[in-house]
Structures are given as C-alpha cells and as structure tokens.
Protein backbone atom coordinates (compact mmCIF):
# COMPACT_ATOMS: atom_id res chain seq x y z
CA UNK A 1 134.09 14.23 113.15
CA UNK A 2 137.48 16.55 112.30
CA UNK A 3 138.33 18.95 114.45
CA UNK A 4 137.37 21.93 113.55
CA UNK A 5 140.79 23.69 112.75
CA UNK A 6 141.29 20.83 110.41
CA UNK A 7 137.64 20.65 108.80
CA UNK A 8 137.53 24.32 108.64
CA UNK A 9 141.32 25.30 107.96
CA UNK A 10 141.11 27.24 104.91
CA UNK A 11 138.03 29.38 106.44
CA UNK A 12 140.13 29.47 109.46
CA UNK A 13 142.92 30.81 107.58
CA UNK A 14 141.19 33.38 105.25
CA UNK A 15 138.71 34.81 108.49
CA UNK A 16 142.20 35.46 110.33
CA UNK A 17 143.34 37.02 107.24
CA UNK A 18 140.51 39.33 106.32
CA UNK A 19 140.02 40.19 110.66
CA UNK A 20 143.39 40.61 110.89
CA UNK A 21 143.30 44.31 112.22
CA UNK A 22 140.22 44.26 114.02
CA UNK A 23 140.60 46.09 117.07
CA UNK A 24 137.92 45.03 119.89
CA UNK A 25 139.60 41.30 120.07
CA UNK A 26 142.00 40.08 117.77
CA UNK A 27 140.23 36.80 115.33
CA UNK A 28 142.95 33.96 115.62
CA UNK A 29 142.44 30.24 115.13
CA UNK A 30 141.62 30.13 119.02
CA UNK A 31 138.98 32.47 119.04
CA UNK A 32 137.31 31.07 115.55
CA UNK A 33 137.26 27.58 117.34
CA UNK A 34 135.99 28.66 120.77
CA UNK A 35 133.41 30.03 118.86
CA UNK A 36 132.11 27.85 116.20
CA UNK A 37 132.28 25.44 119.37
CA UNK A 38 129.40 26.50 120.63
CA UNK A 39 127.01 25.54 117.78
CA UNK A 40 126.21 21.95 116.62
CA UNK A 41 127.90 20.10 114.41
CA UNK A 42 125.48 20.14 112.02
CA UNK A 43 125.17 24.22 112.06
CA UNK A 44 129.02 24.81 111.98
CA UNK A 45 129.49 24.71 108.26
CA UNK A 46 126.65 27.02 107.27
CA UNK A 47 127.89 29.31 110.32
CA UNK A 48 130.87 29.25 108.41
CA UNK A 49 129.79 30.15 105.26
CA UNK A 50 127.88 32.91 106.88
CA UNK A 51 131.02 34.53 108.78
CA UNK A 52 132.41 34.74 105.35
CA UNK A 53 129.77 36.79 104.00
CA UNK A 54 130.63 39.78 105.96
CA UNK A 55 131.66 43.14 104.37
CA UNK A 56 134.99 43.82 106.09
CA UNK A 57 136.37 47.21 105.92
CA UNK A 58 139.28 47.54 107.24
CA UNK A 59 141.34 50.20 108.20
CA UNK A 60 143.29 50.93 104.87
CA UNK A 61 140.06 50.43 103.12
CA UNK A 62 138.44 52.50 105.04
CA UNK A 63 140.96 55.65 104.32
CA UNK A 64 140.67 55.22 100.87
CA UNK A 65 137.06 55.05 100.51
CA UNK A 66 136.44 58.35 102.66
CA UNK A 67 139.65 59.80 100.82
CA UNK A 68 138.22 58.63 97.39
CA UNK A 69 134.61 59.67 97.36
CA UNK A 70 135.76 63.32 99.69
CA UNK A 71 137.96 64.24 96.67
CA UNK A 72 134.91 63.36 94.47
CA UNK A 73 132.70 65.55 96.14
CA UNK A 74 135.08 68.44 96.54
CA UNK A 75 135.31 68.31 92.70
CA UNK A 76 131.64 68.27 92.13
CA UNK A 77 131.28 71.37 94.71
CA UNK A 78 134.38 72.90 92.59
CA UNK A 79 131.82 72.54 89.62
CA UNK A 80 129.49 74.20 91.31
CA UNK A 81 131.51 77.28 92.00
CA UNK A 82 131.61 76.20 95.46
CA UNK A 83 135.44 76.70 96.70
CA UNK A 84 137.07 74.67 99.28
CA UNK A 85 137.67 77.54 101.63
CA UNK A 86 133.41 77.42 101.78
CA UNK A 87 133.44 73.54 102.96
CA UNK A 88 132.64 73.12 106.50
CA UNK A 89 133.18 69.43 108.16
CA UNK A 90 131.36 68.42 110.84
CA UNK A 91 131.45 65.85 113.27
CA UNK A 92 128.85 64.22 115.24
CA UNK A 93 130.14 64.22 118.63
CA UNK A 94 127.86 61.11 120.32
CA UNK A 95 128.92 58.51 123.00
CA UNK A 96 130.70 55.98 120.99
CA UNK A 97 130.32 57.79 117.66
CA UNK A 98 133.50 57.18 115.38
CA UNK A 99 132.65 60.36 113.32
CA UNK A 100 135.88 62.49 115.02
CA UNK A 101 138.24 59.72 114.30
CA UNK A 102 136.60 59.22 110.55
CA UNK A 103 137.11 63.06 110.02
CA UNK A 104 140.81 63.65 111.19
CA UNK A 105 141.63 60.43 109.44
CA UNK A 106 140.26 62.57 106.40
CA UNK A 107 141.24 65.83 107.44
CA UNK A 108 145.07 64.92 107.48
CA UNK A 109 144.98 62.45 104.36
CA UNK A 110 143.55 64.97 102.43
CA UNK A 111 145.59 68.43 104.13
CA UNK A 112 142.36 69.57 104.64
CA UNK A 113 143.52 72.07 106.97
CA UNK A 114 146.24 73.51 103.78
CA UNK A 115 142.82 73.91 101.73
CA UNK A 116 141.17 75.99 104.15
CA UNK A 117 138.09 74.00 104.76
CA UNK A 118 136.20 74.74 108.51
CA UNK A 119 135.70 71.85 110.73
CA UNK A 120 133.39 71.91 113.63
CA UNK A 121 132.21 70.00 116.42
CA UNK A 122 128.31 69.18 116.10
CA UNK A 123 128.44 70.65 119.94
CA UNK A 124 129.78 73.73 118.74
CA UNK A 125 126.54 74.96 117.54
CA UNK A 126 127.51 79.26 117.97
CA UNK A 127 130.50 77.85 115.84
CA UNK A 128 127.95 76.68 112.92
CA UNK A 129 126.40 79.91 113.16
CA UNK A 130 128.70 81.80 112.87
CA UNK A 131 130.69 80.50 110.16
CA UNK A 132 127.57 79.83 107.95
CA UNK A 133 126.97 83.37 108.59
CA UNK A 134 129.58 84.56 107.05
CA UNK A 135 130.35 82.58 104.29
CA UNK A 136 126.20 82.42 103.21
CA UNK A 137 126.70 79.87 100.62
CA UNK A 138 128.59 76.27 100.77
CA UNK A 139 128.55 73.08 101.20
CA UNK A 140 128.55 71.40 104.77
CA UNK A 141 130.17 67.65 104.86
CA UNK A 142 129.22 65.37 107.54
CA UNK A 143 131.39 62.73 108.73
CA UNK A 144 131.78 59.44 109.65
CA UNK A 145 132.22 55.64 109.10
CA UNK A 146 129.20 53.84 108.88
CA UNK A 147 124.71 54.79 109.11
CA UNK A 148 122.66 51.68 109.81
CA UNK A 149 118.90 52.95 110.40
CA UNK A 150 120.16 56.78 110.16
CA UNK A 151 118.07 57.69 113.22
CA UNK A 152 121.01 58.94 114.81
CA UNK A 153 122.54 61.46 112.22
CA UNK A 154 119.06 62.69 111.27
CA UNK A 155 118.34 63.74 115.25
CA UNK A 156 121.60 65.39 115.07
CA UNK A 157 121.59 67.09 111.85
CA UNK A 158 118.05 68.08 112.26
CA UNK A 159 119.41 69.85 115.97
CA UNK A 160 122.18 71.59 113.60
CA UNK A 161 119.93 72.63 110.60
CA UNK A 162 118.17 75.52 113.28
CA UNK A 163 122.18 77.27 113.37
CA UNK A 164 122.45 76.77 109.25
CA UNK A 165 122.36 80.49 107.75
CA UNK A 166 122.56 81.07 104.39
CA UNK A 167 122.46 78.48 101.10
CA UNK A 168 124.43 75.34 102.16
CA UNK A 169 124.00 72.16 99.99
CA UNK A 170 124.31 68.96 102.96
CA UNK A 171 126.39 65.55 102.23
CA UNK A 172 126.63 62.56 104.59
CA UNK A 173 130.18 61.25 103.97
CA UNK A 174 130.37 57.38 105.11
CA UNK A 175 132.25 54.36 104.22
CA UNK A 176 129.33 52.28 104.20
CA UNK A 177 125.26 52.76 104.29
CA UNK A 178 122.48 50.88 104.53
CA UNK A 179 119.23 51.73 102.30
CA UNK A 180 117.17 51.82 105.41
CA UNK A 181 119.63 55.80 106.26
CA UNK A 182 118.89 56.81 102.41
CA UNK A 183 115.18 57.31 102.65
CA UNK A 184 115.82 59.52 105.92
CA UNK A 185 118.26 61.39 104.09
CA UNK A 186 116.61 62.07 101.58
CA UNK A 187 113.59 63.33 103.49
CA UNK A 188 115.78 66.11 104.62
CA UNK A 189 117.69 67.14 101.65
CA UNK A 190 120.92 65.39 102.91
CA UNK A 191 123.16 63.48 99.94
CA UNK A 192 124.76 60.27 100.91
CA UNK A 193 128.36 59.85 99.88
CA UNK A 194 129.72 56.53 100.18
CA UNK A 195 131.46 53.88 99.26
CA UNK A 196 128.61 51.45 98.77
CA UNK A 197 125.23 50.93 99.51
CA UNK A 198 124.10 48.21 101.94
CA UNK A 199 120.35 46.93 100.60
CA UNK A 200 118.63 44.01 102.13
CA UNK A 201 119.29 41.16 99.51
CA UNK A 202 123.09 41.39 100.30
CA UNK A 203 122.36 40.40 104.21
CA UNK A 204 121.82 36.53 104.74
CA UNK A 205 119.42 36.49 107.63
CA UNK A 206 117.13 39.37 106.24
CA UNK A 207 113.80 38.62 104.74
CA UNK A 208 114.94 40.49 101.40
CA UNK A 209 117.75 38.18 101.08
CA UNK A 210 118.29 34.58 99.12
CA UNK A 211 121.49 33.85 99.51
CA UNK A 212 121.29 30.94 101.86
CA UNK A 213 118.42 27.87 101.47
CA UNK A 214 115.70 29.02 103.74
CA UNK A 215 116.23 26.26 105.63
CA UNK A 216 119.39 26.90 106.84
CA UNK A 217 118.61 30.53 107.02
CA UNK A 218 115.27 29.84 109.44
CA UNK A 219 118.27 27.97 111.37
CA UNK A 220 120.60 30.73 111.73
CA UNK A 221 117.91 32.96 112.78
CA UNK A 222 116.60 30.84 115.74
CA UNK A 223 120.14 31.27 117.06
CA UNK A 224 120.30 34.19 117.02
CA UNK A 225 116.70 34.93 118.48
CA UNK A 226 118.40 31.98 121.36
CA UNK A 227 120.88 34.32 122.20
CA UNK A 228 118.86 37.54 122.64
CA UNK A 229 115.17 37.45 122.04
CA UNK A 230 114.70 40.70 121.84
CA UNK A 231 117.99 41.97 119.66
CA UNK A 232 118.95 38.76 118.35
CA UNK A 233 119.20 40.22 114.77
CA UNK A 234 120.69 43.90 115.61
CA UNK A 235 119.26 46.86 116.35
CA UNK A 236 115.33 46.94 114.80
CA UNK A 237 116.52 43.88 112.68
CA UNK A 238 118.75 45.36 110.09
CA UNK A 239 120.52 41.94 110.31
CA UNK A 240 123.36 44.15 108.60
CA UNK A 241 126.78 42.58 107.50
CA UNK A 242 129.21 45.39 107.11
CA UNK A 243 131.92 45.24 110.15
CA UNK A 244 134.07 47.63 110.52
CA UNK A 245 138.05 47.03 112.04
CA UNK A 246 137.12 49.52 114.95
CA UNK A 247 134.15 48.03 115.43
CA UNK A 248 130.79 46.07 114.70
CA UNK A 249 128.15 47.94 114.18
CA UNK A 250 124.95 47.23 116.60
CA UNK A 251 122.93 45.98 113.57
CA UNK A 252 125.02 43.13 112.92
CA UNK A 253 123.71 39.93 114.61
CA UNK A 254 124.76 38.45 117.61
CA UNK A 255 125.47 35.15 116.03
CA UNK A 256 128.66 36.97 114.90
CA UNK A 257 128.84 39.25 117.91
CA UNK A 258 127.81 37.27 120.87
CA UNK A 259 125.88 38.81 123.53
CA UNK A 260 126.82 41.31 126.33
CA UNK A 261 129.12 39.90 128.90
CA UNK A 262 130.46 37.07 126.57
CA UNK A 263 128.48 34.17 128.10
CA UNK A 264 127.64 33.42 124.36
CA UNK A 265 131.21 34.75 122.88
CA UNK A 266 131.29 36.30 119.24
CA UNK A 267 133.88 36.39 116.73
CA UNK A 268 133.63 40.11 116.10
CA UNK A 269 132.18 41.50 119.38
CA UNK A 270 131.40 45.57 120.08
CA UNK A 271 133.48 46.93 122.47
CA UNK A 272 130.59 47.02 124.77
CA UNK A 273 129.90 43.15 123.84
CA UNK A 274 132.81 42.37 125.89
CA UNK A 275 133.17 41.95 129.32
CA UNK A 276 135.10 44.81 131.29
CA UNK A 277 138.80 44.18 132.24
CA UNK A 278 139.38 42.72 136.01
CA UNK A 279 142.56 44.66 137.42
C-alpha cells in the first residue's frame, strides 16, 4: 500500500490549504498523516473524503460574513426608523465564549463606535437597563461566531430580557447556525442573522444526512462512538461540520477532533482537546 502522503497528496495538499490559519494546532502534512494513521487502511479514504466535507470558516471569511449580514441588518433597522445611535451590541461574556472577539472584530470593521451604536457586556446587566431605559425603542444585536444547540445564548438572553425596558426588536448575529438554535430562537422572539444555516442533511454522520453510503457512514460512526462512548458525535449528537479557524466547535465529532488529552489525536482539536503545555 502507498504511503499515505503519496496516496492522499492532493487531499493532503488542499486540507493544508483550506486549515491553513487554524489556530489551536497548525494542519501540515505531519499532522494529516499522524492522524489518518491511526485508522485502517481500509477506513482512510472515506476518512478522507469526510475531512473534506467540513465547512471551514476562516478568519477573513469570517469578517466578511459578520461585516456583510451587520450592514444588512443595520439597513433593515434604518427602514424601520430605527437609527444607529439606538443599536445596542451585546456580548455574551461565558468561559470560552468567542462572542467579545466576534464583536470588536465587528465593532472596528464597521467604526461602529463613529456611528454611535452602545455595546455592552452581557455582565453589565445595570448597563442594559439603563441604556434601554433611555432610548425605549431599538434594536439590540447579539454577537458572536457560531450557535450549535442554542442552549447557551437562550440561558443568557433569557437572564438579559428581565433588564430590557422599552420596545427593542432582538437579532442573533453569527457566522454560522445550526437549525437545531433556530427553533429556540424563535421561541423567544430572537432573529437569527447569519451567514448560513447548518441543517442536518449537510452533516455526514447525522441520521438526516445521505451523503455517504450507509455503510461507510455506520463505519465512521463506530469510530467515533470507539473514541468516546458517550460524546463520540459532539455535544447531544449534532455531529455538526462547521469549524471555525479559532476553534472547533464541541458538536463536531471526535473523529476530526480526537479526544481530550490527545491519546486519540485529531486534525482540528478544541483548545481544551489538547493536552496542556509541560514547562
């Protein structure tokens, strides 16, 4: 059989390519071989093929999608006789939440701070108040680069919407969602704006999805349930392929990620895949 760099070279050279700015660990030919290594022969080319279904965003594409659909939606709030000066930003300050990097990537791409838009801190909740307060009417943009199940904007938005005064239409500004975040959303009166929609039949491993023979698919899957029973598809089994060049979302599966610690390493790890530094 070929070694892999040689049986696999134009998939090598197109993954390092497309990866080429992602940030938790840099994808090079080394790092595609130590990891397709792992897998049997037989499983290596549909492993491949999978790899190269991922939804890469990188970091220029990022910018212009949140750039792009913000200017969108300060023109349809223009049309609505809402000014700028009334827009308030927030971001959802969590542990490990990219939401105040996604916003002053925005806020300085776009001068927000020329246009006299507010931004607050989701923290900041005498802030919200306030500002609400006295504007009464508005729109109020949330922030940030990617909602898998949506569970955790929705428990912080729903904290927020107790400090909302006045008439304040809500938007959910992302560079990427999946349909599972829509229907929570929605519940609360929230509109996504984003640069695409996620759905199920545009994930390989998901039920929803035909784009691999179910053989090979059943395949994949048992990997990935071999390297973590319990998580082996991403968090509650979104099986989600959008990646992101600061990081991979917890929905994506470990077959791609590898587990915690490395012992099984991934391709495109989260930073808290990967095993602390030794100094």
């Amino acid at each position: 059989m070929l070694p892999n760099f040689i049986r696999f070279l134009p998939h090598f050279l197109y993954a390092a390519f497309l990866f080429r700015d992602y940030s938790p660990q840099k994808v090079t030919f080394s790092s595609l071989n130590r990891w397709l290594n792992q897998f049997e022969e037989t499983d290596r080319s549909t492993i491949m093929r999978f790899l190269l279904n991922v939804n890469y965003l990188s970091e220029n594409k990022t910018r212009s999608i949140l750039v792009d659909q913000n200017e969108i939606l300060l023109s349809h709030l223009k049309q609505a006789d809402i000014p700028e000066e009334n827009v308030i930003y927030v971001q959802i300050h969590d542990p490990g939440s990219s939401s105040p990097v996604m916003l002053n990537m925005v806020r300085d791409a776009s001068r927000l701070e020329r246009r006299r838009c507010s931004f607050i801190d989701s923290k900041d909740v005498r802030k919200l108040y306030d500002r609400t307060k006295e504007l009464e009417k508005g729109g109020i943009i949330y922030v940030d680069d990617f909602a898998g199940t949506g569970t955790q904007f929705c428990e912080v938005r729903d904290f927020l919407a107790e400090f909302i005064v006045g008439n304040f239409a809500e938007y959910f500004l992302v560079a990427s969602i999946c349909e599972e975040a829509l229907y929570k959303l929605g519940e609360r009166g929230v509109e996504a704006v984003s640069g695409g929609i996620h759905s199920k039949v545009d994930r390989p491993l998901h039920p929803n999805c035909t784009l691999l023979d179910p053989k090979k698919k059943g395949r994949l899957r048992d990997i990935c349930k071999e390297i973590d029973k319990a998580g082996g598809l991403g968090y509650k089994s979104l099986a989600s392929m959008v990646v992101l060049y600061r990081n991979a979302p917890n929905t994506v599966p470990v077959l791609l990620r590898g587990n915690v610690g490395q012992d099984v390493v991934g391709v495109l790890p989260r930073t808290t895949d990967l095993p602390p530094f030794i100094t």
